[in-house]
N, C-alpha and C. Protein backbone atom coordinates (compact mmCIF):
# COMPACT_ATOMS: atom_id res chain seq x y z
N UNK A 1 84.44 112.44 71.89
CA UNK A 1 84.14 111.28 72.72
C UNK A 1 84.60 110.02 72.01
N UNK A 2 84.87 108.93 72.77
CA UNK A 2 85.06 107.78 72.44
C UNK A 2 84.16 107.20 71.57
N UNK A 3 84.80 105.32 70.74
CA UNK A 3 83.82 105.18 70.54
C UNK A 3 82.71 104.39 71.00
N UNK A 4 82.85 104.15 72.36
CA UNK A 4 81.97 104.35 73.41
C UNK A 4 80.50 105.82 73.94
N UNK A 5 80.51 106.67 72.83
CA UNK A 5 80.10 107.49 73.30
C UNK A 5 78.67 107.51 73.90
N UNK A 6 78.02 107.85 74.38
CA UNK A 6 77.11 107.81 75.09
C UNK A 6 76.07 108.54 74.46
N UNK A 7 74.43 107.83 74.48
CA UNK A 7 73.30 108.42 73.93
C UNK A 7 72.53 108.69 74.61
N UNK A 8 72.29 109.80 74.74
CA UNK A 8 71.61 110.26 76.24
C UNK A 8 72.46 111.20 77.70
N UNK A 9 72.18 111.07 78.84
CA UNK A 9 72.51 111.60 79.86
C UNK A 9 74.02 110.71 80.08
N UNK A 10 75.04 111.87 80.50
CA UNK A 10 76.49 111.24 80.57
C UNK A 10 76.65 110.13 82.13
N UNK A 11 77.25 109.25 81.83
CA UNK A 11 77.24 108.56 83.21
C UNK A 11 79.04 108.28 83.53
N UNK A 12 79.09 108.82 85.27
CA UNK A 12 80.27 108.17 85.49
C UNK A 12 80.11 107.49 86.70
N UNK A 13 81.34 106.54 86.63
CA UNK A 13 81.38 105.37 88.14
C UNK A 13 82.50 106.22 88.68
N UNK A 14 81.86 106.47 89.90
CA UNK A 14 82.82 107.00 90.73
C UNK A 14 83.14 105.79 92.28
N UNK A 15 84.31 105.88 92.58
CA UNK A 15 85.09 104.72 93.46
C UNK A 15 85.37 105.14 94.44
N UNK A 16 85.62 105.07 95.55
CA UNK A 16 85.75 105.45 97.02
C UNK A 16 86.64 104.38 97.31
N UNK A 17 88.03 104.50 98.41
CA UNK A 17 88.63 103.61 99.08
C UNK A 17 88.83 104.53 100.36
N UNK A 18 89.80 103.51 101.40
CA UNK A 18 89.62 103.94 102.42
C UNK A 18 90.77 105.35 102.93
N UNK A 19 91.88 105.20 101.23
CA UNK A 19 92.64 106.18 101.33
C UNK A 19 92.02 107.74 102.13
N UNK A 20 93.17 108.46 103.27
CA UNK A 20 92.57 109.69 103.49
C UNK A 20 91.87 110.74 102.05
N UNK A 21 91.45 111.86 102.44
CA UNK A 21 90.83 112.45 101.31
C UNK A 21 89.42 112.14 101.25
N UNK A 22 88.37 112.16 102.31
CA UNK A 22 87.25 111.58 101.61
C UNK A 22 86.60 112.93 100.95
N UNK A 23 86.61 114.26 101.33
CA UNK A 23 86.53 115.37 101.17
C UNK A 23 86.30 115.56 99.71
N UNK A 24 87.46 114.78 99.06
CA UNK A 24 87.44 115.32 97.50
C UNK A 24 86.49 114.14 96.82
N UNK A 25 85.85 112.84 97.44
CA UNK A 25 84.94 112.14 96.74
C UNK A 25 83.79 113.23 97.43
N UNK A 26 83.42 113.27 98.54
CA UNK A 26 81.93 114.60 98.49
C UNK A 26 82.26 115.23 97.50
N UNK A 27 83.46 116.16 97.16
CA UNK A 27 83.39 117.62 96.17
C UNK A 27 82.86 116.62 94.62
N UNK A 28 83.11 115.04 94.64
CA UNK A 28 83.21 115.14 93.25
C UNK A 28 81.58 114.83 93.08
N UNK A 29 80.82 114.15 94.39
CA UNK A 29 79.62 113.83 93.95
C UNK A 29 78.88 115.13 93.46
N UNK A 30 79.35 115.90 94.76
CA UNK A 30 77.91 117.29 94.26
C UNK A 30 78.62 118.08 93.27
N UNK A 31 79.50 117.88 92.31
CA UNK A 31 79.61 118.52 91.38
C UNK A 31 79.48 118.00 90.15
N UNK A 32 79.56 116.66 89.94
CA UNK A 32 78.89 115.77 89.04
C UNK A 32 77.63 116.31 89.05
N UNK A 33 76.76 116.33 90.32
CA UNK A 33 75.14 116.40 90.44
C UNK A 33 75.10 118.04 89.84
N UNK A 34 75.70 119.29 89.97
CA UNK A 34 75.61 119.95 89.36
C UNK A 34 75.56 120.21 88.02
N UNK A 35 76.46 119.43 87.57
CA UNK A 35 76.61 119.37 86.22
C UNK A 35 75.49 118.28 85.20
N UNK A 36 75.03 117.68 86.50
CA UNK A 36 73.73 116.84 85.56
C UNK A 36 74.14 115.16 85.48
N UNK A 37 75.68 115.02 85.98
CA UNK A 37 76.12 113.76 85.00
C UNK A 37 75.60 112.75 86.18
N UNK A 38 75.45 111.16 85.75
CA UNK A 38 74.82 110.15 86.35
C UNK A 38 75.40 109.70 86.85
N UNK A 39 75.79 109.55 88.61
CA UNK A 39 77.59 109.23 89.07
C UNK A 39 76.52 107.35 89.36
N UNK A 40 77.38 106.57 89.96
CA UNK A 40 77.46 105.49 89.95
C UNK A 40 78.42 105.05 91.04
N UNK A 41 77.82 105.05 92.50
CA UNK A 41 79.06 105.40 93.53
C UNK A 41 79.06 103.90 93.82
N UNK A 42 80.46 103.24 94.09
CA UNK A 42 80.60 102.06 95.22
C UNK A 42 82.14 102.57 96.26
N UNK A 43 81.48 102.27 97.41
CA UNK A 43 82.43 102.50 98.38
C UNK A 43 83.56 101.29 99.18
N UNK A 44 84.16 101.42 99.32
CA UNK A 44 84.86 100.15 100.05
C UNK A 44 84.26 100.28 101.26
N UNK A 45 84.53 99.21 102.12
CA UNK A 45 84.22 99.15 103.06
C UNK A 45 85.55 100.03 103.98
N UNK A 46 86.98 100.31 103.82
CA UNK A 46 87.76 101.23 104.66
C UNK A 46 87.04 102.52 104.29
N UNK A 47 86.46 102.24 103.22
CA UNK A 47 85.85 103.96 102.76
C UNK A 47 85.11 104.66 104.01
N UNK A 48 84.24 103.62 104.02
CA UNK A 48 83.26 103.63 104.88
C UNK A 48 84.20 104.54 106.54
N UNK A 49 85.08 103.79 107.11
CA UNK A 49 85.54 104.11 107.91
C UNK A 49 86.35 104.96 108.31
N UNK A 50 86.79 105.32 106.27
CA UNK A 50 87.75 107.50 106.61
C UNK A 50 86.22 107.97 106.40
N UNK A 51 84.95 107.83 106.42
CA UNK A 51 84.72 108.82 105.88
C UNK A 51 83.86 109.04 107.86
N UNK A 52 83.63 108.18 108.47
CA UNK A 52 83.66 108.34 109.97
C UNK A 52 84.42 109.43 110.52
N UNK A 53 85.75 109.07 110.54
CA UNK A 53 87.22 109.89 111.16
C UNK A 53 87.29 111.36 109.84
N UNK A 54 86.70 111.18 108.78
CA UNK A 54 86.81 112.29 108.60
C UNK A 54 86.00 113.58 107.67
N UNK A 55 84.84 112.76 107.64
CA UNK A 55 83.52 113.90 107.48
C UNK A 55 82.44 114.04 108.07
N UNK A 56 81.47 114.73 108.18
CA UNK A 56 80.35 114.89 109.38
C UNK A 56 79.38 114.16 108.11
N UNK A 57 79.39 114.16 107.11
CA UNK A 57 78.02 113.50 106.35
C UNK A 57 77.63 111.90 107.18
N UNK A 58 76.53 111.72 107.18
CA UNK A 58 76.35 109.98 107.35
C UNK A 58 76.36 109.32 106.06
N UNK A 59 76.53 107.98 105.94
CA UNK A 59 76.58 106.90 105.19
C UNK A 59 75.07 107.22 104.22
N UNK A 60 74.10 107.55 104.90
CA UNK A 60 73.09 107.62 104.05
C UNK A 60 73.35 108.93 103.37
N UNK A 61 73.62 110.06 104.26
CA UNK A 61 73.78 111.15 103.60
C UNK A 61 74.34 111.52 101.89
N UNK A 62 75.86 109.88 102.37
CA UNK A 62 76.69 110.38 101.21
C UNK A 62 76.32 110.15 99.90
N UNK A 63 75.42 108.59 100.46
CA UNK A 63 74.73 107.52 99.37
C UNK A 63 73.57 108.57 98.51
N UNK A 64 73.00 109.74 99.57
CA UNK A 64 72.12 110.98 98.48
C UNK A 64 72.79 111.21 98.00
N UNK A 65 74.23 111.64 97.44
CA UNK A 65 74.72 113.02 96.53
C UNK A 65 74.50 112.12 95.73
N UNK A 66 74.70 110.37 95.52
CA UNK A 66 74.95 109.63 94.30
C UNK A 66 73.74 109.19 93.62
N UNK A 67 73.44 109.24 92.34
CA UNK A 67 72.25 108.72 91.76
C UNK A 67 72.07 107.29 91.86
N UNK A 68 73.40 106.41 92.32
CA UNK A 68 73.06 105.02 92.21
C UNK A 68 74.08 104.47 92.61
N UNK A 69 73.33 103.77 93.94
CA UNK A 69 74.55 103.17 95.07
C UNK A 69 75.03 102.11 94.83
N UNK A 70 75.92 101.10 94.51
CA UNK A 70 76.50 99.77 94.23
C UNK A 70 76.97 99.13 95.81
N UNK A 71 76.17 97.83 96.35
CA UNK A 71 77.55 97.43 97.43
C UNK A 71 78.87 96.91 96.56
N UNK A 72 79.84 97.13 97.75
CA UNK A 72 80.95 96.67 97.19
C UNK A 72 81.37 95.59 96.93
N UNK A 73 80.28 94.25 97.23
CA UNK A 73 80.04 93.26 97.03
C UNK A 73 79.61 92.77 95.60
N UNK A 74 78.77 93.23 95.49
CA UNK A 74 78.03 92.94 94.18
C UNK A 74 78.40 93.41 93.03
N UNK A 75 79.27 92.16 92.69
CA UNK A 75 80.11 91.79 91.52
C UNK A 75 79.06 91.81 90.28
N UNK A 76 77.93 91.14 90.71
CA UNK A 76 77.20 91.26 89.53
C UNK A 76 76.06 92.69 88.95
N UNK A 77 76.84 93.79 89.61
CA UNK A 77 76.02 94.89 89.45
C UNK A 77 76.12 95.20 87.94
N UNK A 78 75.81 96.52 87.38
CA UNK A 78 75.77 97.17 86.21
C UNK A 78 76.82 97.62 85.49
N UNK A 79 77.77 98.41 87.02
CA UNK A 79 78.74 98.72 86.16
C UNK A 79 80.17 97.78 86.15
N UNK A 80 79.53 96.40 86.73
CA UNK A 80 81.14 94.81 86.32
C UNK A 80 80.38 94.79 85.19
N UNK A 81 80.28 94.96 83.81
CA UNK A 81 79.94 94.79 82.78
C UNK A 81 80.63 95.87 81.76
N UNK A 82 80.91 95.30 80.73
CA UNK A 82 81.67 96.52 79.70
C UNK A 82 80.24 96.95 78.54
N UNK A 83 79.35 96.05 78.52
CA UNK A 83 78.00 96.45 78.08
C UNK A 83 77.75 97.66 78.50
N UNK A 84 77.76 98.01 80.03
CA UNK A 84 77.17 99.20 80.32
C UNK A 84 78.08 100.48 80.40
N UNK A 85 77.46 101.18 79.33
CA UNK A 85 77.82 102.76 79.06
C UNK A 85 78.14 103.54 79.89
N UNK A 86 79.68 103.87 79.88
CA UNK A 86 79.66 105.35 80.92
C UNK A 86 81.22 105.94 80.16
N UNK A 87 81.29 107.14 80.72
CA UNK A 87 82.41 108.09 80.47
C UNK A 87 83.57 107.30 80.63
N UNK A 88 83.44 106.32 81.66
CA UNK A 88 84.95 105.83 82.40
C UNK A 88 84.69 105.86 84.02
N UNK A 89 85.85 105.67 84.71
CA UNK A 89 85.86 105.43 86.43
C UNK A 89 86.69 106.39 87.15
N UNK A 90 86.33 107.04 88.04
CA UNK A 90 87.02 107.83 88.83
C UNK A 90 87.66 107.24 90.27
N UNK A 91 88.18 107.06 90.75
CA UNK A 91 88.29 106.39 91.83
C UNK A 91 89.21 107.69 92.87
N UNK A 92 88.00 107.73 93.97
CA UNK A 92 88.54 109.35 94.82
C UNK A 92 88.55 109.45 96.66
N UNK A 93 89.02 108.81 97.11
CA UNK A 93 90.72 109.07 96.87
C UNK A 93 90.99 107.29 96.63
N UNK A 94 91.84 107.10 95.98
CA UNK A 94 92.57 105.82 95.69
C UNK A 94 93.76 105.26 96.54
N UNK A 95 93.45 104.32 97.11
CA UNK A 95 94.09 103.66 97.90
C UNK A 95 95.70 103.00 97.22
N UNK A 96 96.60 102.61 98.03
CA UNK A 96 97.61 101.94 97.45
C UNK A 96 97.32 100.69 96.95
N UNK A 97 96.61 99.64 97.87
CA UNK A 97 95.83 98.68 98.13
C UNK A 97 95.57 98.19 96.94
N UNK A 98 94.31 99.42 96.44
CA UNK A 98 93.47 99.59 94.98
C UNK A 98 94.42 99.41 94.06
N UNK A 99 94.97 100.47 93.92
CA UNK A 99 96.64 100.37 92.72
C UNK A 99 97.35 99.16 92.59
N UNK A 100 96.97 98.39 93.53
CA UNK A 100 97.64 97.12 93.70
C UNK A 100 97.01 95.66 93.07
N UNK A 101 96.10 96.10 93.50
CA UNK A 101 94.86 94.90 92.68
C UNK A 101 94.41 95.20 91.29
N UNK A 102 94.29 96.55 90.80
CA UNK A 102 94.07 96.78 89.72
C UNK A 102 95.28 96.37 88.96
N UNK A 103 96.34 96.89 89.41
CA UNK A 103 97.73 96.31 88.94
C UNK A 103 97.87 94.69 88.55
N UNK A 104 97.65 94.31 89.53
CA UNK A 104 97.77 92.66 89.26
C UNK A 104 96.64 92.31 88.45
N UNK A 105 95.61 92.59 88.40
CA UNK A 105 94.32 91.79 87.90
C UNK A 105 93.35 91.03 88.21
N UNK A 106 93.72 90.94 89.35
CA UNK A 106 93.13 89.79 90.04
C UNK A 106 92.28 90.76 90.97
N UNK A 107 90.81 91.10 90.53
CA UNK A 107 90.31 91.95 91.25
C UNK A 107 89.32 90.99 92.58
N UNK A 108 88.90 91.93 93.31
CA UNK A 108 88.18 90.92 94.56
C UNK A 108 86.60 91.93 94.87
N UNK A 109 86.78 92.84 94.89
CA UNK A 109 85.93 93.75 94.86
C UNK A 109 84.88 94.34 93.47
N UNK A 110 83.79 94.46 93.82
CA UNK A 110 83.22 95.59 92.62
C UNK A 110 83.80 96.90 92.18
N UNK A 111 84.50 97.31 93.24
CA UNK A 111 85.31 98.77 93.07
C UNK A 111 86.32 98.23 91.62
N UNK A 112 87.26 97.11 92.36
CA UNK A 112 88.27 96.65 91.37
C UNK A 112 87.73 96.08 90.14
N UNK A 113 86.82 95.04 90.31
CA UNK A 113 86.40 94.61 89.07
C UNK A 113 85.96 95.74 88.46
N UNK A 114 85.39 97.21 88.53
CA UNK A 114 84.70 97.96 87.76
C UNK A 114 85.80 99.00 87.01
N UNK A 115 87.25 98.78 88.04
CA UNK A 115 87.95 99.51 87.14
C UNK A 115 88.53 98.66 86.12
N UNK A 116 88.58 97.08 86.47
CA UNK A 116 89.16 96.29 85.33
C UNK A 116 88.63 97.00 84.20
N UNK A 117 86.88 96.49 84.26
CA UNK A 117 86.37 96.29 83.04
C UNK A 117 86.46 97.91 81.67
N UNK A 118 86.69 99.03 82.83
CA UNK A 118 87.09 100.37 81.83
C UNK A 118 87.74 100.51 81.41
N UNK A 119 89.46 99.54 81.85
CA UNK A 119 90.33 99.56 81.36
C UNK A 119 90.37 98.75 80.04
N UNK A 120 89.45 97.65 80.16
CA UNK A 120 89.23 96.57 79.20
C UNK A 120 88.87 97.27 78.12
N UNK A 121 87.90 97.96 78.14
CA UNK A 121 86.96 98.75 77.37
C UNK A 121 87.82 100.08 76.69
N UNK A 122 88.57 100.50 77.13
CA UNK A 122 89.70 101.57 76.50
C UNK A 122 88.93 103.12 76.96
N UNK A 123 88.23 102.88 78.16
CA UNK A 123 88.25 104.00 78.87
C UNK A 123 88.77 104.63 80.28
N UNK A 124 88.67 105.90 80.08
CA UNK A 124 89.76 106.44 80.64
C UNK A 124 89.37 106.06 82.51
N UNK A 125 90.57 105.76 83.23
CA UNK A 125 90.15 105.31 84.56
C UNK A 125 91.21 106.66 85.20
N UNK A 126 90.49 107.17 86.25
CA UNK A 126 91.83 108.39 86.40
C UNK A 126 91.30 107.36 88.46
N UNK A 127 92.87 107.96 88.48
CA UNK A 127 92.85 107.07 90.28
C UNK A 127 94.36 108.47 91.35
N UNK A 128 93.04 108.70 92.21
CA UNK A 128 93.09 110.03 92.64
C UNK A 128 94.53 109.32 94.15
N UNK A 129 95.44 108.90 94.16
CA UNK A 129 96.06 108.29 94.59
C UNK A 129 96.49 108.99 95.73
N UNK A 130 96.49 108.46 97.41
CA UNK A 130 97.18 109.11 98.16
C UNK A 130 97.63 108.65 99.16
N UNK A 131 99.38 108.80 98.93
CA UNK A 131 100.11 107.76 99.99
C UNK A 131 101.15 109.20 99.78
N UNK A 132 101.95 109.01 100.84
CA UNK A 132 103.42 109.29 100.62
C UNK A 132 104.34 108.89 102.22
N UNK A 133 105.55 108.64 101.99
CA UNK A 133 106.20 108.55 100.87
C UNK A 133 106.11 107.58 100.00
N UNK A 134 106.25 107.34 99.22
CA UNK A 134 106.10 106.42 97.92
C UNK A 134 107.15 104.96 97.98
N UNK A 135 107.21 103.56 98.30
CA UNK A 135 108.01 102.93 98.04
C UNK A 135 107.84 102.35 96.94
N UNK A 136 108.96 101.46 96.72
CA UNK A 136 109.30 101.06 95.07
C UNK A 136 108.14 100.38 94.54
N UNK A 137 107.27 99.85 95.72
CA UNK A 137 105.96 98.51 94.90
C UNK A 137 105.39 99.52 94.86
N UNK A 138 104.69 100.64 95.56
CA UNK A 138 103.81 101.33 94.47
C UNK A 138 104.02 102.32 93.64
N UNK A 139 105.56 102.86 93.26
CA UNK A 139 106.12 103.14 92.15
C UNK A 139 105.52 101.97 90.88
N UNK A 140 105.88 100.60 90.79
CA UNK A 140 105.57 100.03 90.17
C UNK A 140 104.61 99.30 89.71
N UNK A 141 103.70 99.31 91.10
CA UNK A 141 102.13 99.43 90.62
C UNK A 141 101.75 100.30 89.31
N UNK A 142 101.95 101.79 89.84
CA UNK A 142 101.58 102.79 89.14
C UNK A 142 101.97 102.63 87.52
N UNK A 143 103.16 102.42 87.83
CA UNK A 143 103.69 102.03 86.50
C UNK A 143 103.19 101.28 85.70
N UNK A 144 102.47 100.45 86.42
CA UNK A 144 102.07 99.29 85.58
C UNK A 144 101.02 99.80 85.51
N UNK A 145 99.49 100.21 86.42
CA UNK A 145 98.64 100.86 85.78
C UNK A 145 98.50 101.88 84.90
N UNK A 146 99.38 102.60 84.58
CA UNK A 146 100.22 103.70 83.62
C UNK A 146 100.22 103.23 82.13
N UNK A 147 100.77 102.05 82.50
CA UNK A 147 101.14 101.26 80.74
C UNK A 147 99.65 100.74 80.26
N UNK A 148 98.85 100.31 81.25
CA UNK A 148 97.27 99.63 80.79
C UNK A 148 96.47 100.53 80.31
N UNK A 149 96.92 102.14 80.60
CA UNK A 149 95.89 103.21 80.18
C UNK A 149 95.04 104.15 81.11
N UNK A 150 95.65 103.83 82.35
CA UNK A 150 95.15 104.77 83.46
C UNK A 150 95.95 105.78 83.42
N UNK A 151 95.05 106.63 84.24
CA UNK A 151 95.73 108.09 84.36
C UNK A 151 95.95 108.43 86.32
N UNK A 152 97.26 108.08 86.74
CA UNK A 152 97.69 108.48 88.32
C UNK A 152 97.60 109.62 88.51
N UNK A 153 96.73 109.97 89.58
CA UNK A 153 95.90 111.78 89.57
C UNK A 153 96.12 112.17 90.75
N UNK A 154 97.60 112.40 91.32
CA UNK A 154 97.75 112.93 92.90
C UNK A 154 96.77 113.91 92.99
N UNK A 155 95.96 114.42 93.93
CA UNK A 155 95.25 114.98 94.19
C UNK A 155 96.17 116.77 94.87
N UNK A 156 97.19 117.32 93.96
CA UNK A 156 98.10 118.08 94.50
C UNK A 156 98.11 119.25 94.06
N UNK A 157 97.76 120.22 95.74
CA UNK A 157 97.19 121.49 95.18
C UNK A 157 97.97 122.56 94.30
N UNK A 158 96.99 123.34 93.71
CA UNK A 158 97.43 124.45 93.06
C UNK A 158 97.50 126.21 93.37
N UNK A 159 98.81 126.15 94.09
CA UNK A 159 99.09 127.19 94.71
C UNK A 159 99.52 128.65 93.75
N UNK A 160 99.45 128.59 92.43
CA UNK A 160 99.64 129.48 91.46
C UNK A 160 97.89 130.05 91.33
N UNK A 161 97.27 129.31 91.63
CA UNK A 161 95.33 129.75 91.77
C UNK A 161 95.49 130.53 92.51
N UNK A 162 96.18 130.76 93.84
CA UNK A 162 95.99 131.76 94.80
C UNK A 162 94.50 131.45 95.67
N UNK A 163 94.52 129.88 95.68
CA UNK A 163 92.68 129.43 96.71
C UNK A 163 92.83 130.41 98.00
N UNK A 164 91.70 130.65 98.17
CA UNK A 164 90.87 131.12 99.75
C UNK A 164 90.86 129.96 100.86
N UNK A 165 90.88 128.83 100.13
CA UNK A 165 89.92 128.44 101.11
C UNK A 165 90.32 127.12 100.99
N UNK A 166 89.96 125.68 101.56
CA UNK A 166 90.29 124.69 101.67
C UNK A 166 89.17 123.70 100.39
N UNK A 167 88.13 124.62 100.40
CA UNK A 167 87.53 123.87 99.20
C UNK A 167 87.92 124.19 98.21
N UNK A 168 88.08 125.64 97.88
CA UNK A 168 88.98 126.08 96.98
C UNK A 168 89.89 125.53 95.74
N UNK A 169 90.65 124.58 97.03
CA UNK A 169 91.96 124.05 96.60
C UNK A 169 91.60 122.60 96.55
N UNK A 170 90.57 121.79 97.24
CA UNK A 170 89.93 120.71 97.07
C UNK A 170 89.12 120.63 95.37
N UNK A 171 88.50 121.68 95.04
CA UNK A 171 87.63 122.10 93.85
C UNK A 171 88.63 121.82 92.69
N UNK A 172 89.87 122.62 93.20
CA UNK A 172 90.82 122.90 91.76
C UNK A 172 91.24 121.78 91.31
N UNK A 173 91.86 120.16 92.53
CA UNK A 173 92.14 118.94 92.26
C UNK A 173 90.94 118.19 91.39
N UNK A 174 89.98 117.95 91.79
CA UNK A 174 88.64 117.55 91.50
C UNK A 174 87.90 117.86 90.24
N UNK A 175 88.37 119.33 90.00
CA UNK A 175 87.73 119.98 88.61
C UNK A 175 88.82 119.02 87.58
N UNK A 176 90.03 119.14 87.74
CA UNK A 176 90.85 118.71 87.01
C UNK A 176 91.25 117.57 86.55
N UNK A 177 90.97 116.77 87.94
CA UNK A 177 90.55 115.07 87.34
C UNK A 177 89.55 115.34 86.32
N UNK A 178 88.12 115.71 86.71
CA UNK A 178 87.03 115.74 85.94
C UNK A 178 87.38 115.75 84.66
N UNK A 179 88.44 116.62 84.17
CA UNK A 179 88.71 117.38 82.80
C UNK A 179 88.96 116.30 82.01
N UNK A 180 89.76 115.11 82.72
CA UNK A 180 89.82 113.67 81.95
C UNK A 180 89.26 113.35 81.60
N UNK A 181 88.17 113.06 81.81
CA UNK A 181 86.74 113.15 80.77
C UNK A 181 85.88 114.00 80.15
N UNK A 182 86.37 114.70 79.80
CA UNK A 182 85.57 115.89 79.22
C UNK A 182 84.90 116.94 79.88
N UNK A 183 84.53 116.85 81.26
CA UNK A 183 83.83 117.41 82.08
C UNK A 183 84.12 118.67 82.78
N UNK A 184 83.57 119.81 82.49
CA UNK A 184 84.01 121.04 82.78
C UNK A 184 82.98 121.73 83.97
N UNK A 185 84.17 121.60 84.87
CA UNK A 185 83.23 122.45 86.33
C UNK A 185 82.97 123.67 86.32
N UNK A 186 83.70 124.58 85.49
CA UNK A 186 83.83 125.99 85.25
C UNK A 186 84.28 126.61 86.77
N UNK A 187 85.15 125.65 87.49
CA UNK A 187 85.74 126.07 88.60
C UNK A 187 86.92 126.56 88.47
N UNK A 188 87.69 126.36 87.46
CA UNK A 188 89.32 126.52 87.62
C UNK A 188 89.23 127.08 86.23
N UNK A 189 90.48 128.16 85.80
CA UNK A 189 90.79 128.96 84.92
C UNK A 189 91.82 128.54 84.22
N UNK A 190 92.04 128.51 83.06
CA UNK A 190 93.41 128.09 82.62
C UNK A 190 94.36 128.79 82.31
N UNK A 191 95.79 128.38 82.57
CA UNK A 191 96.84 129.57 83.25
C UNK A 191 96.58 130.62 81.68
N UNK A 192 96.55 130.39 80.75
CA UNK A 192 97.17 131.53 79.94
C UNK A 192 96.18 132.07 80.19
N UNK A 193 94.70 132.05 80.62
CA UNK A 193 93.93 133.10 80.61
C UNK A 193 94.49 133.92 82.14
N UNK A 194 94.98 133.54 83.25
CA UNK A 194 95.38 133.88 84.31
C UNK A 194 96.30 135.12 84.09
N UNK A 195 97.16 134.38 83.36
CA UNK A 195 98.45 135.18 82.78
C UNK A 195 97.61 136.49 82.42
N UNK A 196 96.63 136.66 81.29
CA UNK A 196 95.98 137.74 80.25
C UNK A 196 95.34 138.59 81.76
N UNK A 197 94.88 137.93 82.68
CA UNK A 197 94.07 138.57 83.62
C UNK A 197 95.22 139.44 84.22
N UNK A 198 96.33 139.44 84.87
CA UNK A 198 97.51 139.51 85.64
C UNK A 198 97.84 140.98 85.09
N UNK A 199 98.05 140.44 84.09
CA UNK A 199 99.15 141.58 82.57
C UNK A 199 97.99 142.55 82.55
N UNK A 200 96.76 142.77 82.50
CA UNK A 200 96.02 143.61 82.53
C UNK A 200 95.60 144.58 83.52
C-alpha cells in the first residue's frame, strides 16, 4: 500500500456519470459490499438518468448498495479533501465529459473535484471510460489524464474466460479495475493458472 495507507476498514470513492454502463457501477457497489470495503458513492446528475433507461434499481435502491451517499453538489463533502483517507477513485462508467474536466482541471462537480484531489494525492484514479468511436479530443484528454497518473479502464470484455452470462463478463471488467487497488474479488482467474487448468 501507499504511503497513504489506511488504518482500519479500506475505503473507496466510487463515481458514476451519465456514460452508458450503469450495470458495471451496481456490479462494483455490491462487490465492494462483499468484500467489506467502505465505497463512498457520488452520482452525476446524467447518472441519474442512464441509470432510469437502463436499470430496474431506484435511486434509493442504488444509494443502499453504498455506505455513504455524496450529492454531486457538495463540494464541501469528505471526500473534496486530500485529508480524507481512501484507496483512491473509481469512476464507473466514465463519461467523455468527465475525461474532459479532469483533463483540464478546472473541475465543477464533486465527482470532478474528488478525482482532482486523488490525483493530487498520488492515488490511483482508474476511469472506466465509454465512448466509441474515439475522436482526437478524447484521445488527448486521455492522454493527458494518462501522464497525471490515471489509469483509462475500457470496460472490454474477456472472451478467452469463456463467460456464461452477461454478468459474467460484466464481473470480469469490474474485478479487474478493482485489482488497481489491491482488491481481489476472487471472480476472475489468472491466465497462467487457466492455461495449467486446460493442459490438464
Amino acid at each position: 500500500m501507499s504511503k497513504r495507507a489506511l488504518n482500519g476498514r479500506k475505503r473507496l470513492i466510487v463515481g458514476v456519470t451519465g456514460a452508458t454502463g450503469f450495470v458495471y457501477a451496481e456490479r462494483t457497489l455490491r462487490l465492494l459490499r462483499e468484500m467489506g470495503v467502505e465505497t463512498h458513492l457520488v452520482m452525476s446528475r446524467a447518472a441519474e438518468l442512464t441509470r432510469e433507461y437502463e436499470s430496474p434499481l431506484s435511486r434509493d435502491e442504488v444509494h443502499a448498495l453504498a455506505d455513504h451517499v455524496h450529492a454531486i453538489a457538495d463540494v464541501g463533502a469528505s471526500i473534496s479533501s486530500g485529508s480524507f483517507r481512501t484507496l483512491g477513485m473509481l469512476v464507473v462508467p466514465c463519461s467523455m465529459r468527465t475525461v474532459g474536466e479532469i483533463a483540464s482541471g478546472v473541475t465543477s462537480t464533486l465527482l470532478t473535484r474528488a478525482a482532482d484531489v486523488v490525483l493530487k494525492e498520488r492515488l490511483p484514479l482508474v476511469l472506466m471510460v465509454r465512448e466509441t468511436p474515439l475522436n482526437l479530443i478524447h484521445l488527448r484528454n486521455m492522454t493527458t489524464v494518462t501522464e497525471a497518473g490515471a489509469v483509462v479502464f475500457p470496460p472490454v470484455p474477456a472472451f478467452y474466460a469463456k463467460p456464461q452470462s452477461l454478468e459474467e463478463m460484466v464481473d470480469h471488467s469490474v474485478s479487474r479495475a478493482l485489482d488497481q487497488f489491491g482488491l481481489d474479488t476472487e471472480r476472475i482467474e489468472a491466465w497462467r493458472d487457466m492455461q495449467h487448468v486446460r493442459a490438464a
